[in-house]
PDB file of N, CA and C in Angstrom:
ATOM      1  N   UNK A   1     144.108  86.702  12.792  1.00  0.00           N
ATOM      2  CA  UNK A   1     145.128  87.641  13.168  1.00  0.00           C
ATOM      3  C   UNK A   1     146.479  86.925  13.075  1.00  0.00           C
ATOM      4  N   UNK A   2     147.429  87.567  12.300  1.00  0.00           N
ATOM      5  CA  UNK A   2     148.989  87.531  12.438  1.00  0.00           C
ATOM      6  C   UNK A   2     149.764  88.235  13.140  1.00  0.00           C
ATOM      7  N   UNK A   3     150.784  87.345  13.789  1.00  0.00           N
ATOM      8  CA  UNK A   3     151.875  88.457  14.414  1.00  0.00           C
ATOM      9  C   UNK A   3     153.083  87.529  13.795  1.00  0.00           C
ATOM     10  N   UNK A   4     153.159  88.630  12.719  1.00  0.00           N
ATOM     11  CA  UNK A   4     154.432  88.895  12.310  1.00  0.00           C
ATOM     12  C   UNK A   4     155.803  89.442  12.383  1.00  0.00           C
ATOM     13  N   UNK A   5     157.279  88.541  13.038  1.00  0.00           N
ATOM     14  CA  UNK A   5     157.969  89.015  13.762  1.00  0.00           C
ATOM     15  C   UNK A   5     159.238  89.457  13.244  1.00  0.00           C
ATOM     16  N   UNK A   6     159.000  89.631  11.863  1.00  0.00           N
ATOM     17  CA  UNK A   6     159.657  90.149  10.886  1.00  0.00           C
ATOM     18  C   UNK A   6     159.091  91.101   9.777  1.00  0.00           C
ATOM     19  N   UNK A   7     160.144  92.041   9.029  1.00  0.00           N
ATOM     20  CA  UNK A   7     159.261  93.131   8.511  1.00  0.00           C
ATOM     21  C   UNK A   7     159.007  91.844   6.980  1.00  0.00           C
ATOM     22  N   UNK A   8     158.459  92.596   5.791  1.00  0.00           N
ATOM     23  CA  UNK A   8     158.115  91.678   4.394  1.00  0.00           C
ATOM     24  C   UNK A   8     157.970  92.248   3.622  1.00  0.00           C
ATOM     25  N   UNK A   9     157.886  91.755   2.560  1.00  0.00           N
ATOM     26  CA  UNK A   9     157.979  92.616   1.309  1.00  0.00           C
ATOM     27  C   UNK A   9     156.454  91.845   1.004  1.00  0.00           C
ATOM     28  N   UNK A  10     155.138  92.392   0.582  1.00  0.00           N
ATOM     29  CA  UNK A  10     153.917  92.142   0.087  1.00  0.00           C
ATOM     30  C   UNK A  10     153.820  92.861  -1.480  1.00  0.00           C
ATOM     31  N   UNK A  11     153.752  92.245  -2.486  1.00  0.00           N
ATOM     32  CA  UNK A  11     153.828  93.171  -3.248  1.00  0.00           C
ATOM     33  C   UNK A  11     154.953  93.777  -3.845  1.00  0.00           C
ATOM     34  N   UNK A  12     154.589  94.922  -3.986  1.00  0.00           N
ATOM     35  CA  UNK A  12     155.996  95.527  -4.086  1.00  0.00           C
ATOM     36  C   UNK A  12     156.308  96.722  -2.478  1.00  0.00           C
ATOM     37  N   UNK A  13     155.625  96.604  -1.933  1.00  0.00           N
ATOM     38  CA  UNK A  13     155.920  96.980  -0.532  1.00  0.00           C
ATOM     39  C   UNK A  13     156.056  96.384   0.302  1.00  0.00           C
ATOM     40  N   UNK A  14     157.297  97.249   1.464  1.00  0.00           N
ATOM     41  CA  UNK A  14     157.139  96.645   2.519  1.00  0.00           C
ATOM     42  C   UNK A  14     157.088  96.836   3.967  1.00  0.00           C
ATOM     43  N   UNK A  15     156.468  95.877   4.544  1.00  0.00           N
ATOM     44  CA  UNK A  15     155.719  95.945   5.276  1.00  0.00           C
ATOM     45  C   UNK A  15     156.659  96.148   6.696  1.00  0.00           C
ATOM     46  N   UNK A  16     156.311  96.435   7.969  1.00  0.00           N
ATOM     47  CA  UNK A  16     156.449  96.748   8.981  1.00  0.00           C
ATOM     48  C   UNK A  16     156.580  95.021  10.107  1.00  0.00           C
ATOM     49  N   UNK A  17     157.207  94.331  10.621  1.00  0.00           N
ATOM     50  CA  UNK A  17     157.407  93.504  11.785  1.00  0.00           C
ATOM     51  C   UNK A  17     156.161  94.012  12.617  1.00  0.00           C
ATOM     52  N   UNK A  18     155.502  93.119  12.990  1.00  0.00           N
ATOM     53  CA  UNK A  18     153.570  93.978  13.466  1.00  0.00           C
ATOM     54  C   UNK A  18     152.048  92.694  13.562  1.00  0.00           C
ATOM     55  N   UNK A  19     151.349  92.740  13.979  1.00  0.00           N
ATOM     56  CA  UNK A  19     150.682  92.196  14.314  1.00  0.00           C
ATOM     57  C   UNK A  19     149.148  92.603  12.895  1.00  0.00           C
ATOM     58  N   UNK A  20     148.807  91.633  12.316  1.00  0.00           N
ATOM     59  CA  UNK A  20     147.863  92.026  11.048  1.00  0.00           C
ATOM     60  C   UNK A  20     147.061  91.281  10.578  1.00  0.00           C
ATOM     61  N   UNK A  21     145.662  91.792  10.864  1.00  0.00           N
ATOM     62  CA  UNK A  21     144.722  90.905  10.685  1.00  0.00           C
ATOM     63  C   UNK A  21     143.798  90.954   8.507  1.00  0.00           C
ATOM     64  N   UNK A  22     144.323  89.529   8.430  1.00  0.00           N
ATOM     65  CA  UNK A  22     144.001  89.938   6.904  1.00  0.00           C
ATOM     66  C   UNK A  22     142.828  89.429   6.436  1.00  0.00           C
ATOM     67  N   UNK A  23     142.028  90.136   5.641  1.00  0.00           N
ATOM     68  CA  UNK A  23     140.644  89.822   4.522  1.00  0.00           C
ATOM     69  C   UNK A  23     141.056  89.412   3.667  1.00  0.00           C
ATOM     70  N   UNK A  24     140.210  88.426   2.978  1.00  0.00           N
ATOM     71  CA  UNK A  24     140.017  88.064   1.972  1.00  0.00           C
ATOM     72  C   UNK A  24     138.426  88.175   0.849  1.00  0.00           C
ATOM     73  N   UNK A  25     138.340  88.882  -0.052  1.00  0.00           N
ATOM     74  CA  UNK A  25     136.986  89.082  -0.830  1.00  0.00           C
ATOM     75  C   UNK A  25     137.390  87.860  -1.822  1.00  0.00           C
ATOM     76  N   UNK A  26     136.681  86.909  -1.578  1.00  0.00           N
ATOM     77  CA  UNK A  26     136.082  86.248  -2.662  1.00  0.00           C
ATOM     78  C   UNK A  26     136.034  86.902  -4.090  1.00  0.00           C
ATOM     79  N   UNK A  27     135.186  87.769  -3.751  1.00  0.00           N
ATOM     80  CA  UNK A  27     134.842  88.255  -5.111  1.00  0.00           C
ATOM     81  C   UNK A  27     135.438  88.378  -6.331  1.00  0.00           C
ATOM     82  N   UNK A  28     136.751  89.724  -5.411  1.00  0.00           N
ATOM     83  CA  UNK A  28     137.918  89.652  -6.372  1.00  0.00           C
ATOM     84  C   UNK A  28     139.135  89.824  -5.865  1.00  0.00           C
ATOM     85  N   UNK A  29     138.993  88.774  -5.510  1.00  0.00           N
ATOM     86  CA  UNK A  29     140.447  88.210  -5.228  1.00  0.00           C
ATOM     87  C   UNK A  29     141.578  89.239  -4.240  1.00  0.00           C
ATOM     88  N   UNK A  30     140.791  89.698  -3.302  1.00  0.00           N
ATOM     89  CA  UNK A  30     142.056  91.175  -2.996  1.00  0.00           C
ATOM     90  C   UNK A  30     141.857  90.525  -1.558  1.00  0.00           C
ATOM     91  N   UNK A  31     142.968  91.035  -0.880  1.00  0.00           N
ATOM     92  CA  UNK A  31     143.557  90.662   0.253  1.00  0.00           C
ATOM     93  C   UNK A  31     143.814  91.925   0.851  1.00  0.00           C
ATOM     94  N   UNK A  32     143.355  92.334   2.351  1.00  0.00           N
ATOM     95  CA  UNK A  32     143.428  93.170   3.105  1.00  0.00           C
ATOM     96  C   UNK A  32     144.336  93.002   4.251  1.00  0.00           C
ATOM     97  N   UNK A  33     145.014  93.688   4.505  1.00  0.00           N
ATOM     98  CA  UNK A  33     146.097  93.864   5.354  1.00  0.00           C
ATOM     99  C   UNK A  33     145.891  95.212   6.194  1.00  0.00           C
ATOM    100  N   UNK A  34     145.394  94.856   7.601  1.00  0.00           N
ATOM    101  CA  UNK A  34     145.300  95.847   8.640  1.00  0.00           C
ATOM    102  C   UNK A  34     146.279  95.451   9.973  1.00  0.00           C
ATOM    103  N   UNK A  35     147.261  96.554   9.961  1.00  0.00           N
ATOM    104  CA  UNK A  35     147.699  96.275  11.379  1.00  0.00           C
ATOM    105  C   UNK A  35     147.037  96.533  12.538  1.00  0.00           C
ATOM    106  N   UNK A  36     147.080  96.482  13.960  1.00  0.00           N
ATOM    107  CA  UNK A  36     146.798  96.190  14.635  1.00  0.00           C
ATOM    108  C   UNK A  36     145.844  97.447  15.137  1.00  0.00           C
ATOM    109  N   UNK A  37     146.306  98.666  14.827  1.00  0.00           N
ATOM    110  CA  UNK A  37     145.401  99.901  14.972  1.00  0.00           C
ATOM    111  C   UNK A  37     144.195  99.777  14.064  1.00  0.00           C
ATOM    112  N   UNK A  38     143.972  98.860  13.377  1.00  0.00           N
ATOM    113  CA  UNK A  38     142.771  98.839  12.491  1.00  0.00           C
ATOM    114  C   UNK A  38     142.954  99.562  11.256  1.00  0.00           C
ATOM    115  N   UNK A  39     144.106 100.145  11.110  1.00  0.00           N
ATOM    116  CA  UNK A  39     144.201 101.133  10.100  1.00  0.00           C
ATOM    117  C   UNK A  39     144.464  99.743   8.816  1.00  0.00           C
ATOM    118  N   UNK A  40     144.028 100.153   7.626  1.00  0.00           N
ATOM    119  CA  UNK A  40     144.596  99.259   6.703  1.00  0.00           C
ATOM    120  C   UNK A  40     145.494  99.808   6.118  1.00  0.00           C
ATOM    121  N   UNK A  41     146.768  98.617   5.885  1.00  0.00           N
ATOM    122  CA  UNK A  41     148.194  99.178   5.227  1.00  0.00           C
ATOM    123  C   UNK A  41     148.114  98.781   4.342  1.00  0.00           C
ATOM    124  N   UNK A  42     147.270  97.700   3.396  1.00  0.00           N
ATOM    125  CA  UNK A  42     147.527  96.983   2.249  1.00  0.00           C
ATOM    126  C   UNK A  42     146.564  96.498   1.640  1.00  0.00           C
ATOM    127  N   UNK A  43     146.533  96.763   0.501  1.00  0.00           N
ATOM    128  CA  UNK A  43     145.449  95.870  -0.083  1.00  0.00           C
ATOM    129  C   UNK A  43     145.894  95.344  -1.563  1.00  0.00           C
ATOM    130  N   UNK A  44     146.373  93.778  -1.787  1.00  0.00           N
ATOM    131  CA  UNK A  44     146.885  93.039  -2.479  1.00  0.00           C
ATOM    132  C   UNK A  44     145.749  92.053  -3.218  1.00  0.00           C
ATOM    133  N   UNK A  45     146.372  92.203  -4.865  1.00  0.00           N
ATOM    134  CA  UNK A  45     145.201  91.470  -5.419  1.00  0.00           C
ATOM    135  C   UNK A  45     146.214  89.871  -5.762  1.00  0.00           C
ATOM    136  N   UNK A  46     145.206  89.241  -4.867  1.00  0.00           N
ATOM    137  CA  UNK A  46     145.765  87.814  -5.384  1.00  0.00           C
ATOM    138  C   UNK A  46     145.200  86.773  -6.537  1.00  0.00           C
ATOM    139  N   UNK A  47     146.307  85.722  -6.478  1.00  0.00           N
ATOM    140  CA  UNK A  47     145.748  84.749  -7.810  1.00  0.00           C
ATOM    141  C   UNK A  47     145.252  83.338  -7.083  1.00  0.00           C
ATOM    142  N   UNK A  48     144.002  82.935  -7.026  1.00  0.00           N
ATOM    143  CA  UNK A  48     143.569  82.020  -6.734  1.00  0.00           C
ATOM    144  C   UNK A  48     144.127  80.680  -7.066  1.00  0.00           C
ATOM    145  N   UNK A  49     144.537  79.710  -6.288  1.00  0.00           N
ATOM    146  CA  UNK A  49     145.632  78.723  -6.219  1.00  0.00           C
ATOM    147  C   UNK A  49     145.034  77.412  -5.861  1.00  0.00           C
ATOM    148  N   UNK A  50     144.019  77.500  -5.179  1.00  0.00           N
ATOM    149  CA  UNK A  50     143.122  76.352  -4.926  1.00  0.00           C
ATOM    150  C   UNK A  50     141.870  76.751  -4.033  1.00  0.00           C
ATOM    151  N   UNK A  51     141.079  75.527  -3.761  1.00  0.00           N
ATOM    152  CA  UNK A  51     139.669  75.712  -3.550  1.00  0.00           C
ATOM    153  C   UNK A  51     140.080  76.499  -1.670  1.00  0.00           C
ATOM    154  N   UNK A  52     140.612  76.113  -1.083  1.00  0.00           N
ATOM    155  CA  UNK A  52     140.538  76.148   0.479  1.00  0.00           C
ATOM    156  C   UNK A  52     141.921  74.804   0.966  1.00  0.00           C
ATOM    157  N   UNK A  53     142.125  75.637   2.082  1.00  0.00           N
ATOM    158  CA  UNK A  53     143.090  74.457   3.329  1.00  0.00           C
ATOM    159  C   UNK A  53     142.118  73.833   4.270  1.00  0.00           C
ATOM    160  N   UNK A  54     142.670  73.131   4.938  1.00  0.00           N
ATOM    161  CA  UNK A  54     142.095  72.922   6.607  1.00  0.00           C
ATOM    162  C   UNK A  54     142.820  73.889   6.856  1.00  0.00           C
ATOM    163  N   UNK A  55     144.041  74.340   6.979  1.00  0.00           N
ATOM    164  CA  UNK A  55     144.355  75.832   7.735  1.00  0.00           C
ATOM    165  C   UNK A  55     144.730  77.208   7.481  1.00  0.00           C
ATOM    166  N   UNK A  56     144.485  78.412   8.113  1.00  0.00           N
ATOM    167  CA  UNK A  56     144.510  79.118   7.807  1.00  0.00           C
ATOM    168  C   UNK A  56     146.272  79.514   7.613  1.00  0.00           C
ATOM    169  N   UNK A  57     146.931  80.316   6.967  1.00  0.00           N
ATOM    170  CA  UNK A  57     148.559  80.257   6.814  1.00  0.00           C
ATOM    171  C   UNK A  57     148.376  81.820   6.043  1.00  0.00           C
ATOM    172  N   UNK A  58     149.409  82.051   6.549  1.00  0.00           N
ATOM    173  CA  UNK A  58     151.035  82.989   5.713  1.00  0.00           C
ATOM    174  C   UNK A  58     152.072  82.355   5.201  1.00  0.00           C
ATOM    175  N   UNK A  59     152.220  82.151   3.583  1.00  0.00           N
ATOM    176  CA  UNK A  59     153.141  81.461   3.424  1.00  0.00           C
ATOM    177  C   UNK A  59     154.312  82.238   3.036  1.00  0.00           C
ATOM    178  N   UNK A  60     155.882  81.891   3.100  1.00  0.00           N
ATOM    179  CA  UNK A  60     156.263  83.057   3.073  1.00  0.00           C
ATOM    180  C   UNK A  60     158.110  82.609   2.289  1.00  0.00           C
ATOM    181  N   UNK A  61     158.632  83.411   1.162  1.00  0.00           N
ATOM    182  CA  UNK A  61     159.378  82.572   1.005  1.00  0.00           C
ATOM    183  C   UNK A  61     160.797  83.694   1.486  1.00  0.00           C
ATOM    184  N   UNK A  62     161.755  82.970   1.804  1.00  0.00           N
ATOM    185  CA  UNK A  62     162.710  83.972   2.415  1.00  0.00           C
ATOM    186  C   UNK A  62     164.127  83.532   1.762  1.00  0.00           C
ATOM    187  N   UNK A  63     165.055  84.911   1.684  1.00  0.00           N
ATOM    188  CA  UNK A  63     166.415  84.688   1.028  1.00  0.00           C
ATOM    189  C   UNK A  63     167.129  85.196   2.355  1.00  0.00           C
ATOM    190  N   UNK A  64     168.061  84.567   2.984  1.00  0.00           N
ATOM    191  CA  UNK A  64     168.937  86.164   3.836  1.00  0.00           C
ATOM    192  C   UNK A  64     167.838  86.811   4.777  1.00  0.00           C
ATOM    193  N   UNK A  65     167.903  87.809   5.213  1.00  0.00           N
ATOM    194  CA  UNK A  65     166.931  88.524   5.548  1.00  0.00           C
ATOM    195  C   UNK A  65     165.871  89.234   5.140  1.00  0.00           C
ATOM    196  N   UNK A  66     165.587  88.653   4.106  1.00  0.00           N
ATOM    197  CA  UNK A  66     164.239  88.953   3.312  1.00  0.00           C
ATOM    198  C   UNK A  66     163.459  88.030   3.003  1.00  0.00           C
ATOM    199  N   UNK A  67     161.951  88.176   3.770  1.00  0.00           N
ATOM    200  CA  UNK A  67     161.207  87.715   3.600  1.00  0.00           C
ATOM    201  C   UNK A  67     160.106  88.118   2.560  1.00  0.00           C
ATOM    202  N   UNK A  68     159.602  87.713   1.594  1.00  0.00           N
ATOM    203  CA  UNK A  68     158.768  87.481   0.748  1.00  0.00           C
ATOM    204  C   UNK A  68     157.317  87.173   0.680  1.00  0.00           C
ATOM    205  N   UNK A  69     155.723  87.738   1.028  1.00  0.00           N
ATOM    206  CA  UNK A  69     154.859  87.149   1.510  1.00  0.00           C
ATOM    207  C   UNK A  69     154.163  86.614  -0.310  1.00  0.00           C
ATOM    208  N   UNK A  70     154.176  85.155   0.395  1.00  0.00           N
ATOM    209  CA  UNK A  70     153.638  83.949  -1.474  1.00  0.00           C
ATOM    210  C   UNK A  70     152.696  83.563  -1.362  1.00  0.00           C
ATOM    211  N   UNK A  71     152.123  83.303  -0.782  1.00  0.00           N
ATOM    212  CA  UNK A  71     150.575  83.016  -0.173  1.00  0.00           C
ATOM    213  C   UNK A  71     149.971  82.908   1.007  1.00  0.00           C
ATOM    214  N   UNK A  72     148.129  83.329   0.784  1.00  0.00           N
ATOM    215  CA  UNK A  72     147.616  83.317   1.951  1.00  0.00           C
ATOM    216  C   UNK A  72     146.553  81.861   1.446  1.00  0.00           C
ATOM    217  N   UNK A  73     146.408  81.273   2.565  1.00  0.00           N
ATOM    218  CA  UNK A  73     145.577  79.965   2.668  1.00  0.00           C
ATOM    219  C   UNK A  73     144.263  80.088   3.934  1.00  0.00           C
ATOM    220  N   UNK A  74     143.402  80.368   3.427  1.00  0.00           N
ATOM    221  CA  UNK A  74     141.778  79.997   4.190  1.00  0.00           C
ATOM    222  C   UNK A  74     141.167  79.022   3.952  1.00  0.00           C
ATOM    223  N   UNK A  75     140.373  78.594   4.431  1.00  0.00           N
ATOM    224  CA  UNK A  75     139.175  77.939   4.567  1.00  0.00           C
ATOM    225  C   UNK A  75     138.323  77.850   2.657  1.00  0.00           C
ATOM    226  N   UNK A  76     138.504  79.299   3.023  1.00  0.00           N
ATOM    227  CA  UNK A  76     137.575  79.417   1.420  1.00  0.00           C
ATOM    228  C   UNK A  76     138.333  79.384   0.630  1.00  0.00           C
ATOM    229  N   UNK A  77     139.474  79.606   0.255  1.00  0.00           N
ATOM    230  CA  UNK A  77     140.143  79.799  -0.609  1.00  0.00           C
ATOM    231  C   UNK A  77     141.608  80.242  -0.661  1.00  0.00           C
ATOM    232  N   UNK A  78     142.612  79.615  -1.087  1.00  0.00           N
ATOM    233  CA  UNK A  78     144.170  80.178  -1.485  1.00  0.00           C
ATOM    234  C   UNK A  78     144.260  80.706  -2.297  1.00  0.00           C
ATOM    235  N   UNK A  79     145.436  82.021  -2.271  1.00  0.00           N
ATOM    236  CA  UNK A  79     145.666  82.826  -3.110  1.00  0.00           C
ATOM    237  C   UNK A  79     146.929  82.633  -3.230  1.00  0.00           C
ATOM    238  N   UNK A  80     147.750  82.732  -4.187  1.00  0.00           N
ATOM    239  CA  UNK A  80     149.115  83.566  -4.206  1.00  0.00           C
ATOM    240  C   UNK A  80     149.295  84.497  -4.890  1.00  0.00           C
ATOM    241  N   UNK A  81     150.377  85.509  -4.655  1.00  0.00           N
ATOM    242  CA  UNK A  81     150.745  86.771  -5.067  1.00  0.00           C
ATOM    243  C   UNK A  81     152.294  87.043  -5.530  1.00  0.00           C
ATOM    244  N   UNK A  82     152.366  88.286  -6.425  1.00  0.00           N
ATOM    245  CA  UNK A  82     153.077  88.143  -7.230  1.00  0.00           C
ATOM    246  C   UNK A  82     154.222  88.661  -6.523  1.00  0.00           C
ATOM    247  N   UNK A  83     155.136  88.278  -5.621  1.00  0.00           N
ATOM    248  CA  UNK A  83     155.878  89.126  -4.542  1.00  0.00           C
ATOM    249  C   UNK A  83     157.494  88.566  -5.579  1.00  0.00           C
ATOM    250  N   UNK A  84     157.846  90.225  -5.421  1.00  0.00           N
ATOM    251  CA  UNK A  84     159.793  89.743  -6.161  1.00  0.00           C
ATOM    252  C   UNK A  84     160.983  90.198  -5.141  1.00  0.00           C
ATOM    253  N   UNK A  85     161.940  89.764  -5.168  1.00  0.00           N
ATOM    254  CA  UNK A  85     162.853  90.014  -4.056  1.00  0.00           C
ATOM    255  C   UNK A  85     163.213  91.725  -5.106  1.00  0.00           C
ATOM    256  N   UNK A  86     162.880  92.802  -3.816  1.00  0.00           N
ATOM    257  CA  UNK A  86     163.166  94.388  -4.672  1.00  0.00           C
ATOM    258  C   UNK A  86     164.864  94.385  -4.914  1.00  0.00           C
ATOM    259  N   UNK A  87     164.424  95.496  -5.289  1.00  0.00           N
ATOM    260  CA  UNK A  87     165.643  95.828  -6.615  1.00  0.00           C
ATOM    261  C   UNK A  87     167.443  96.046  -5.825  1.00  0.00           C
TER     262      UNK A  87
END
């Protein structure tokens, strides 16, 4: 679980300042994004970046007041994603 205390751009959407617990499928590569009602807001296909961390992370790159979500880091596996500062 994340609590995120700023809103983000995932993707090409963005996201809500909120608390969000995220999946990861192995399989193929997609990343789940549920806020805190369980509802899912997102589902992002990532690019595998390496085998696994020791920790779990949101990595996140920021300009100004925009934050950018660039990778997620598990156990099993890192992803990053293709996130652009919008238009």
């Amino acid at each position: 679980m994340a609590n995120i205390p700023f809103a983000f751009y995932a993707g090409d959407q963005k996201m809500p300042a909120g608390t969000y617990t995220i999946g990861l499928s192995l399989e193929n590569k997609l990343t789940s994004h549920t806020d805190a009602s369980g509802q899912p807001k997102l589902f992002l296909p990532g690019i595998p970046a390496d085998n696994g961390s020791d920790e779990t992370a949101l990595v996140f790159e920021h300009t100004g007041n925009i934050y950018l979500l660039k990778e997620f880091k598990s156990e099993s596996m890192d992803v990053t994603f293709e996130t652009k500062m919008p238009a």
